[in-house]
Protein backbone atom coordinates (compact mmCIF):
# COMPACT_ATOMS: atom_id res chain seq x y z
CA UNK A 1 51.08 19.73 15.75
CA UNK A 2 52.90 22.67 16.94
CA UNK A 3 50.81 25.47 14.91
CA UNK A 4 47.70 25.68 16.11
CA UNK A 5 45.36 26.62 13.41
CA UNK A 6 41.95 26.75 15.41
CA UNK A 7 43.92 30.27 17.03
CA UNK A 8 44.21 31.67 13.39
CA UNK A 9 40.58 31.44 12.23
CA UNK A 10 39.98 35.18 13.54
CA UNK A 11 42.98 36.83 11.93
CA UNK A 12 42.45 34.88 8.45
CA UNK A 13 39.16 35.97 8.11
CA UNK A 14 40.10 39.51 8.85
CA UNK A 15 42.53 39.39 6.53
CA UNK A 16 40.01 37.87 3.63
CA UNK A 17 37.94 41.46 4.39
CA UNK A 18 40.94 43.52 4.44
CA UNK A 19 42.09 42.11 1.20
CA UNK A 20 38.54 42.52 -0.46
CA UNK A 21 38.73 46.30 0.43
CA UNK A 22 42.12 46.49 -1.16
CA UNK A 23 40.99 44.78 -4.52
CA UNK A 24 38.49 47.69 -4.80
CA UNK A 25 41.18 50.35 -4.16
CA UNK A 26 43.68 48.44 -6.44
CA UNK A 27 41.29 48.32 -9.21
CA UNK A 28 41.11 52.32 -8.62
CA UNK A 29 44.41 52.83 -8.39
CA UNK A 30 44.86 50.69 -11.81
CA UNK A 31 42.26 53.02 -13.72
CA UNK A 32 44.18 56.28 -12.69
CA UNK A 33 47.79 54.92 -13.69
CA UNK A 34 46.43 53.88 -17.40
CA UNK A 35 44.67 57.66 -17.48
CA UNK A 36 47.96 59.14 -16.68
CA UNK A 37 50.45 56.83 -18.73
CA UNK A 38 47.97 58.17 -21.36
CA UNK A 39 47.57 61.60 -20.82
CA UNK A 40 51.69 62.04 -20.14
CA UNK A 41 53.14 59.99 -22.94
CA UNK A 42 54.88 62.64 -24.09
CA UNK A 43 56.56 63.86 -21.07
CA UNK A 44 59.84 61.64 -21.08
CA UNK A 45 62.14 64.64 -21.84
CA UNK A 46 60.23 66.47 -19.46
CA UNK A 47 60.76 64.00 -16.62
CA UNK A 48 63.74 62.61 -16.92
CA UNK A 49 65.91 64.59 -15.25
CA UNK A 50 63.66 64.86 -12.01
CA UNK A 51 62.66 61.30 -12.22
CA UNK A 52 66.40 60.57 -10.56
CA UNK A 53 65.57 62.22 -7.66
CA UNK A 54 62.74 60.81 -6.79
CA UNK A 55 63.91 56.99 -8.00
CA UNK A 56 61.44 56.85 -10.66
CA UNK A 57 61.26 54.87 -13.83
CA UNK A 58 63.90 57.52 -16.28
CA UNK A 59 61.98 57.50 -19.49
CA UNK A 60 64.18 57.15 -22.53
CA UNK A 61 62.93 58.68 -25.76
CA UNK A 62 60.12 56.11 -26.77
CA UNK A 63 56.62 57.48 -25.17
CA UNK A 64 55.35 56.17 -22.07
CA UNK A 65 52.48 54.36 -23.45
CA UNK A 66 54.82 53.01 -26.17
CA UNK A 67 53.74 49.29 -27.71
CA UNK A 68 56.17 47.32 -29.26
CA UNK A 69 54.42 44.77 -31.33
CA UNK A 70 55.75 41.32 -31.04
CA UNK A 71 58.81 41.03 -33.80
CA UNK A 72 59.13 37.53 -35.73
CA UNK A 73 62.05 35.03 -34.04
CA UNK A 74 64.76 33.80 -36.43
CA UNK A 75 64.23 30.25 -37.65
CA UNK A 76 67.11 29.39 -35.68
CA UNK A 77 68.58 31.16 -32.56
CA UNK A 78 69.94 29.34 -29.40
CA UNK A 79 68.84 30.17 -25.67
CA UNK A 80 71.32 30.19 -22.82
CA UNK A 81 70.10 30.42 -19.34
CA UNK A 82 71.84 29.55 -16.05
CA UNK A 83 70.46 29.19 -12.49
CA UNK A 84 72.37 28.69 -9.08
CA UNK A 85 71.20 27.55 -5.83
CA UNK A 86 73.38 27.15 -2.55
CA UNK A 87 74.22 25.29 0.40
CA UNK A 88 74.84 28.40 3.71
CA UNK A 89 77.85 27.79 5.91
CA UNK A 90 76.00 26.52 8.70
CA UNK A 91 78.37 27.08 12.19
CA UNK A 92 76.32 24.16 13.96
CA UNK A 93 77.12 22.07 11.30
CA UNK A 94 80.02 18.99 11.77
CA UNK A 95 82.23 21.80 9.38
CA UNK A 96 82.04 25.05 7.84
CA UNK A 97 81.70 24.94 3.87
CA UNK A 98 79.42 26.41 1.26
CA UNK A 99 78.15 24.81 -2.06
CA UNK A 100 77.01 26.76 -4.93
CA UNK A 101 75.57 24.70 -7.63
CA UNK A 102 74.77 26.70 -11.28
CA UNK A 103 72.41 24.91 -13.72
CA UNK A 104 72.44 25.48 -17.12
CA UNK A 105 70.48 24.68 -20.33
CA UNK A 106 71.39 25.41 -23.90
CA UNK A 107 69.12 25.09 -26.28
CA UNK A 108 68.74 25.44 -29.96
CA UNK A 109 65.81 26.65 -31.59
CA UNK A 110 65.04 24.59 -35.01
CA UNK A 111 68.23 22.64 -35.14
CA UNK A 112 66.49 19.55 -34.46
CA UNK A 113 68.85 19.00 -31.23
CA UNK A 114 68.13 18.14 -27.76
CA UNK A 115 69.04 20.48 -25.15
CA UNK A 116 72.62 20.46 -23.79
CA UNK A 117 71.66 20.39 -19.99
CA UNK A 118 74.46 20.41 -17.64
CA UNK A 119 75.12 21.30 -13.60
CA UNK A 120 78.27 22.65 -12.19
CA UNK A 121 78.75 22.55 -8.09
CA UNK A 122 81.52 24.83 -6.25
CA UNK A 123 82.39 23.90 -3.05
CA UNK A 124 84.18 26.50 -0.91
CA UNK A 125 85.97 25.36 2.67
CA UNK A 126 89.09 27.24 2.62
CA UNK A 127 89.76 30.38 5.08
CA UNK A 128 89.84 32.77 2.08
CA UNK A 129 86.84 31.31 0.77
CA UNK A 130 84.66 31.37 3.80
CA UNK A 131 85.71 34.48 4.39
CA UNK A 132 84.75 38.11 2.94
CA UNK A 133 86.54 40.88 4.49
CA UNK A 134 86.19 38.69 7.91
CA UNK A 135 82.80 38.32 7.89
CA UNK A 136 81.05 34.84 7.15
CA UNK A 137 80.38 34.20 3.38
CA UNK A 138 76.67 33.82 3.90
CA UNK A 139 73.29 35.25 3.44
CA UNK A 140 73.52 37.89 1.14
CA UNK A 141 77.36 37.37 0.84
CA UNK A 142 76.74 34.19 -0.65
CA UNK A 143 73.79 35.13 -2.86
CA UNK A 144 76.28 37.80 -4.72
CA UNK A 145 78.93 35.27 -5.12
CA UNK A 146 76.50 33.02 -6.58
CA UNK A 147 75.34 35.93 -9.04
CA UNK A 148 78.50 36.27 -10.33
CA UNK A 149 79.01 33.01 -10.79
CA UNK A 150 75.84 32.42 -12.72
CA UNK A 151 76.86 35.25 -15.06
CA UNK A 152 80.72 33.58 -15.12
CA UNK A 153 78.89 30.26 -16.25
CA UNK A 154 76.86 32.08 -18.92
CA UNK A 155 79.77 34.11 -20.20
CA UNK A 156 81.56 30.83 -20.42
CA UNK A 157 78.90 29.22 -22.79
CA UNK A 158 78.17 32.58 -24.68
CA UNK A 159 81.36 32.81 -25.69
CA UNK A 160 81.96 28.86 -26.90
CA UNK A 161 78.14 28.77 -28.64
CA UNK A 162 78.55 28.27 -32.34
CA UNK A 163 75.07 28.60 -33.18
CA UNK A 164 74.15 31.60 -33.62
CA UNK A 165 72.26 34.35 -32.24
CA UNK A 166 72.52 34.08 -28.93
CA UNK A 167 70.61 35.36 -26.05
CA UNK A 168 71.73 35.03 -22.63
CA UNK A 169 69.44 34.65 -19.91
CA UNK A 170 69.61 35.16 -16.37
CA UNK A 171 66.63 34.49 -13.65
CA UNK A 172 66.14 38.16 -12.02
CA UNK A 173 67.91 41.21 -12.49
CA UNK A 174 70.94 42.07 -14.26
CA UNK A 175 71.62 44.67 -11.10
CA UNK A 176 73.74 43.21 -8.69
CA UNK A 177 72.69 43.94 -4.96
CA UNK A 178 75.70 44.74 -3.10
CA UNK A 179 75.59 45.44 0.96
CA UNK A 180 75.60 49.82 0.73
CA UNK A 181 76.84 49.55 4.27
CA UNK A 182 80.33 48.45 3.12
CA UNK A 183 83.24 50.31 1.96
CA UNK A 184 82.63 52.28 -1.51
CA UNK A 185 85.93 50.63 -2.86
CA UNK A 186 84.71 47.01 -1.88
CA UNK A 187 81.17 47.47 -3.53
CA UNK A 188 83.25 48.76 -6.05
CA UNK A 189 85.85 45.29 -6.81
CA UNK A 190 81.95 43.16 -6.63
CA UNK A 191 80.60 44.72 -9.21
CA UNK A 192 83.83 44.75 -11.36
CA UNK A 193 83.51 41.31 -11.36
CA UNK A 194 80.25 40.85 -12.63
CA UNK A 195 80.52 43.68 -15.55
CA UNK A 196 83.54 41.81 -16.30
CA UNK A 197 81.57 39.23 -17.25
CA UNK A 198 78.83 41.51 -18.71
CA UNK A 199 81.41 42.90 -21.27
CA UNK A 200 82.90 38.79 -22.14
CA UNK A 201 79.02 38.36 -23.26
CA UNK A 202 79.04 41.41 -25.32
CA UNK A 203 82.47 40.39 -27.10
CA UNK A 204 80.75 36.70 -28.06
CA UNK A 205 78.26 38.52 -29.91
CA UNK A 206 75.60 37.19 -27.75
CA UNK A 207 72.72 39.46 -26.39
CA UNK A 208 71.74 38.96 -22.70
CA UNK A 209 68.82 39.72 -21.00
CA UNK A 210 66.97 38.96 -17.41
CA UNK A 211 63.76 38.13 -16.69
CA UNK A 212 61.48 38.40 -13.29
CA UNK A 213 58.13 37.06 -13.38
CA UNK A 214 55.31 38.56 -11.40
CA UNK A 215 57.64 41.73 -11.20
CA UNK A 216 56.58 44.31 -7.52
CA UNK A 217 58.56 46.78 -8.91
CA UNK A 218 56.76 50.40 -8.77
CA UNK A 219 59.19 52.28 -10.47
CA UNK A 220 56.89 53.49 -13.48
CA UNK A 221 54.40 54.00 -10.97
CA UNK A 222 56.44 56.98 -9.37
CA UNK A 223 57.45 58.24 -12.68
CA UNK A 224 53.49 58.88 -13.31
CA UNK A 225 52.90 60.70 -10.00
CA UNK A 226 55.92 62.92 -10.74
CA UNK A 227 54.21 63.49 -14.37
CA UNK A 228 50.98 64.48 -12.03
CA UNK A 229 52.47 67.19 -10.33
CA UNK A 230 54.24 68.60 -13.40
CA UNK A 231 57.75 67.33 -12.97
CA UNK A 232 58.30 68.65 -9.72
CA UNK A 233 60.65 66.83 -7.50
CA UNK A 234 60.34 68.21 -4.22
CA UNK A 235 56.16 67.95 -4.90
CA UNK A 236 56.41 64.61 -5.90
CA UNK A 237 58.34 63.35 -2.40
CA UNK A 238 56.37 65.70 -0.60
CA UNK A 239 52.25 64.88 -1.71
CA UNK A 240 51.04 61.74 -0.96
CA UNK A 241 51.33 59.51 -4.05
CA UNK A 242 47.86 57.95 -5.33
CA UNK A 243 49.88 54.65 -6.58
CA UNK A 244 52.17 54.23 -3.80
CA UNK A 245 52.59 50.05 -4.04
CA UNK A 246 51.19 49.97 -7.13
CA UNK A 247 53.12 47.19 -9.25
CA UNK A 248 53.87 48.31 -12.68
CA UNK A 249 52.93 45.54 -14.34
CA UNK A 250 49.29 46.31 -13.79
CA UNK A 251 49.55 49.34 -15.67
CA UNK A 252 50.87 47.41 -18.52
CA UNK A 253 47.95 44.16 -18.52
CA UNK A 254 46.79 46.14 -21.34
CA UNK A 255 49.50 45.04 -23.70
CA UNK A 256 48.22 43.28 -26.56
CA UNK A 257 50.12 39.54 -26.27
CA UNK A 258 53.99 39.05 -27.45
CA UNK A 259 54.12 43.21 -27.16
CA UNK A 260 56.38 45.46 -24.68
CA UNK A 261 56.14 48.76 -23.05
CA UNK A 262 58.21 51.45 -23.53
CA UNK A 263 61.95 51.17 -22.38
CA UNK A 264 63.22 52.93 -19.48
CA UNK A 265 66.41 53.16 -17.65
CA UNK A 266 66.24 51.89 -14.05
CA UNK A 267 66.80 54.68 -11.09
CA UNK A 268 68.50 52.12 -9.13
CA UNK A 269 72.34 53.85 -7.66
CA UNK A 270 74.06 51.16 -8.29
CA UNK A 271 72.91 51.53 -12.06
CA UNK A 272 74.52 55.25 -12.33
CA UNK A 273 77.02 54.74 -10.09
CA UNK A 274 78.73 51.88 -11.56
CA UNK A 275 77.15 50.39 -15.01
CA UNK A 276 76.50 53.50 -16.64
CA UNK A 277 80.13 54.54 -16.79
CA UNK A 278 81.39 51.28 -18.56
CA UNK A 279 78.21 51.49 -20.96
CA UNK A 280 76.11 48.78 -19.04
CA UNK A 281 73.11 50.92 -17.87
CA UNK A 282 70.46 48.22 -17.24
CA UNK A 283 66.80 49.58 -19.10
CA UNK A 284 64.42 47.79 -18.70
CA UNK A 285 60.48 46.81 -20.02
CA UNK A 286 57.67 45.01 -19.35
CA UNK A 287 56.32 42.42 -21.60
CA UNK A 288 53.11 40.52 -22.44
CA UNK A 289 53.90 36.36 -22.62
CA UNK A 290 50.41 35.38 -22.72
CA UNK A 291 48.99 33.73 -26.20
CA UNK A 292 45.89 35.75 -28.01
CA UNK A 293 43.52 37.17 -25.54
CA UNK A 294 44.20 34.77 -23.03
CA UNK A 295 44.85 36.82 -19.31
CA UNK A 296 48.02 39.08 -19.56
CA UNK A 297 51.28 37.46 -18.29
CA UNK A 298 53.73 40.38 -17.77
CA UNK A 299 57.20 39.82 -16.68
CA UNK A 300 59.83 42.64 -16.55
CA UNK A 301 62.58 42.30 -18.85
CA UNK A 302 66.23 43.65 -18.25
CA UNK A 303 68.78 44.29 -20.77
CA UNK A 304 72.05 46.62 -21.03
CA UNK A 305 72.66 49.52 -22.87
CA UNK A 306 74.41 48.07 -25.72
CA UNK A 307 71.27 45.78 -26.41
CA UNK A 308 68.70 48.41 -26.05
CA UNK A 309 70.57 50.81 -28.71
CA UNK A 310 69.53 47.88 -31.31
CA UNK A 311 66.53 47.52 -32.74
CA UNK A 312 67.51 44.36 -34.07
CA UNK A 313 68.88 42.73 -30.77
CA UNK A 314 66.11 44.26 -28.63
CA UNK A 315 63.61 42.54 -30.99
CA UNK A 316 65.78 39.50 -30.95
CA UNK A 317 65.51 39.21 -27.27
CA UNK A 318 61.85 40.42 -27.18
CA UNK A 319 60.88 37.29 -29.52
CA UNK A 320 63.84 34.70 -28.28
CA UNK A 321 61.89 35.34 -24.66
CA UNK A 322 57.88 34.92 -25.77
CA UNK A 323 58.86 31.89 -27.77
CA UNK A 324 60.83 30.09 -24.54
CA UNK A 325 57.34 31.09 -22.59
CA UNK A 326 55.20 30.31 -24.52
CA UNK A 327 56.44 26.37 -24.47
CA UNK A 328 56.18 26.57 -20.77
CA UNK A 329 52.87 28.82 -20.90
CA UNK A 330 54.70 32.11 -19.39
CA UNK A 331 57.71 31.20 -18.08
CA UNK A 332 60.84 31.05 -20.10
CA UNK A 333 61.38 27.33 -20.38
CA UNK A 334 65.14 27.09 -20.78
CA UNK A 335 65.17 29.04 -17.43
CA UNK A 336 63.17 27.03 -15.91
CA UNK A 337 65.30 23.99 -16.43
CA UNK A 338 68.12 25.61 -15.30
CA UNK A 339 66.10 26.29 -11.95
CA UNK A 340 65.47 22.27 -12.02
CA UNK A 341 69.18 21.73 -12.74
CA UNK A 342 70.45 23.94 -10.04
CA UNK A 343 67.71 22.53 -7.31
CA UNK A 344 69.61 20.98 -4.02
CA UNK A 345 66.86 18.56 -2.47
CA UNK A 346 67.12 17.17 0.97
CA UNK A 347 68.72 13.67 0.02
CA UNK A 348 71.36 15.35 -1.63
CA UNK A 349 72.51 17.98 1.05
CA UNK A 350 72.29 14.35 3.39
CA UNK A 351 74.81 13.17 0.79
CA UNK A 352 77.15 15.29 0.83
CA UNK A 353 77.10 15.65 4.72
CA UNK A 354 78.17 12.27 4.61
CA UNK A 355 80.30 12.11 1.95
CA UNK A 356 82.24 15.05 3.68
CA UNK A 357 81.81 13.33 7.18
CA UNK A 358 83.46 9.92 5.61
CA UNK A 359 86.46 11.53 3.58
CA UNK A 360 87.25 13.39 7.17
CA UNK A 361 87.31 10.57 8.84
CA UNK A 362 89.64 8.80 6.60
CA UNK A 363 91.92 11.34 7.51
CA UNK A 364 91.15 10.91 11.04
CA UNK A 365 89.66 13.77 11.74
CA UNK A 366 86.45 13.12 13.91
CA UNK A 367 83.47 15.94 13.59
CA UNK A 368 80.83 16.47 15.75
CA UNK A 369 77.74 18.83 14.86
CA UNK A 370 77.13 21.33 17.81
CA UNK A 371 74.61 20.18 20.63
CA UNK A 372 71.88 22.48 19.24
CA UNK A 373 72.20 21.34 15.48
CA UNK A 374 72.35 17.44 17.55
CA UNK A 375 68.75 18.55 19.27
CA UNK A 376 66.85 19.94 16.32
CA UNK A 377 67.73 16.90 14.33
CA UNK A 378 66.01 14.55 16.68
CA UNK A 379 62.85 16.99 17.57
CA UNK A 380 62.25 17.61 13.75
CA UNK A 381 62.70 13.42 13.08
CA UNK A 382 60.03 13.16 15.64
CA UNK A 383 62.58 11.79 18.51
CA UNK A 384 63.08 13.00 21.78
CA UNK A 385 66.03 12.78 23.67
CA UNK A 386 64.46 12.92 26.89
CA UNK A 387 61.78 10.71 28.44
CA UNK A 388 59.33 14.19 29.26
């Protein structure tokens, strides 16, 4: 054993204390959020404006301690949801590839039918593939191509369903991260892409949504300390906030279950900068999954702007979403198959290593991984190439 535990016994139980002091401050913290999500409700108009400079939650014109009660599902409605997982370009490796694998699951409420599950894997090994701008197509390179290719999947299925309605579900965000460090013009053609396939959902006639469980997001947070110090930007990034790192889904744990919050439009840039002006601005709400008064289960539900101007999809999605939970307990389930779909375990990456290995050596090409991808494979099989 190369962690030795016996040197942590200090440090865990310091952190034990340090995290029972925080629980008391959290549960502080908690009680002063629900007195001001009260005592501001009616401040959206008030704050919306200033909320954008200080990244807050923008309230939209429902009050802040709005509760949407949970709508009735159609008898029949089908759930889409698609997942990816990937394979990095790894440069000690015998080659340089990627693999993107998207899982999907399509299933129809009260048609009696089993699920259509189904997998779809991308490899990538040529130079324009690997390649982005001449950097590597890794890390968080790879993680937006595989974005948009879970949202190309789902566009692909929305728009061939028959069943109808449809809601579209992605595991997440709909807001694509892009690297702000790059070019304007090249964050610009990334997220083309994806509201390309954004506005292919929208022309099915399907609704989409995303959904993050055990959200950290503390945007509605900030919007309450701004309502604190009357709307006042400069104030509000100058005074010490009170619920700095408070998540905002403990404000909302007093949801009754099935209901939402209010809706609010995210603060995030690349939401004004580059959805807004093709009619995709992502809103957002948070959302009770758990059954009667069992402990709240909020998640943090994402849709576009053409979904939230409809009471009737916005419901649609609000009930298509606490039904999938609540046949996993409180996660959506068709999501989580895709997740299970999507997987890559250790036997299989070993697979295709060798199934890549074998079909270059039939074209007699030889590959050899590099000496320190050679070493870590016989430390971490418990070898040792040396005698000491």
């Amino acid at each position: 054993m190369t962690l030795e535990l016996s040197k942590l016994t200090d440090q865990v139980q310091a952190m034990g204390k340090e995290l029972a002091a925080r629980r008391h401050k959290y549960e502080q913290m908690v009680q002063l959020a629900r007195r001001w999500l009260e005592q501001y409700a009616d401040r959206g108009e008030q704050l919306r404006q200033p909320a954008y400079a200080v990244r807050a939650a923008i309230p939209t014109t429902e009050p802040l301690n709005f509760q949407g009660p949970l709508p009735p599902a159609p008898d029949r409605f089908t759930i889409i949801a698609a997942d990816g997982s990937q394979i990095q370009p790894d440069r000690h490796g015998a080659i340089l590839y990627y693999l993107i694998n998207i899982g999907s699951l399509v299933y129809r409420h009260g048609s009696g039918e089993a699920p259509l599950a189904q997998s779809e894997p991308i490899l990538g090994y040529a130079e324009e593939e690997l390649y982005e701008d001449g950097l590597l197509l890794s890390g968080n390179l790879l993680d937006l191509r595989r974005d948009i290719a879970e949202l190309t999947r789902l566009a692909e299925l929305c728009t061939s369903e028959s069943h109808r309605p449809v809601v579209a579900l992605v595991d997440g965000t709909l807001l694509l991260w892009v690297l702000e460090e790059r070019s304007e013009e090249w964050q610009r053609s990334q997220v083309m892409r994806y509201l390309d396939q954004l506005q292919r959902i929208q022309e099915s006639g399907a609704v989409i949504a995303a959904f993050a469980s055990r959200p950290r997001r503390s945007e509605v947070s900030r919007l309450l300390h701004l309502a604190s110090v009357d709307g006042d930007a400069q104030r509000a990034l100058r005074e010490p906030n009170p619920l700095e790192h408070l998540p905002d889904r403990a404000i909302f744990e007093t949801l009754p279950p099935g209901a939402r919050s209010a809706l609010f439009v995210s603060p995030a840039l690349i939401n004004h900068n580059f959805y807004r002006p093709l009619g995709q601005t992502v809103h957002f709400f948070y959302l009770n999954l758990a059954v009667a008064e069992e402990r709240p289960v909020i998640a943090r539900i994402e849709v576009p702007a053409w979904v939230a101007a409809r009471a009737d999809q916005l419901a649609l999605v609000q009930a298509a979403i606490v039904a999938q939970a609540r046949i996993t307990g409180d996660y959506p389930y068709a999501l989580a198959r895709a997740d299970e779909l999507a997987f890559i375990s250790a036997p299989e990456r070993e697979a295709l290593e060798e199934m890549i290995t074998t079909s270059l050596m039939r074209t007699g090409i030889v590959v050899t991984p590099s000496p320190k991808a050679y070493y870590k494979t016989l430390t971490r099989s418990g070898r040792r190439r040396y005698g000491r």
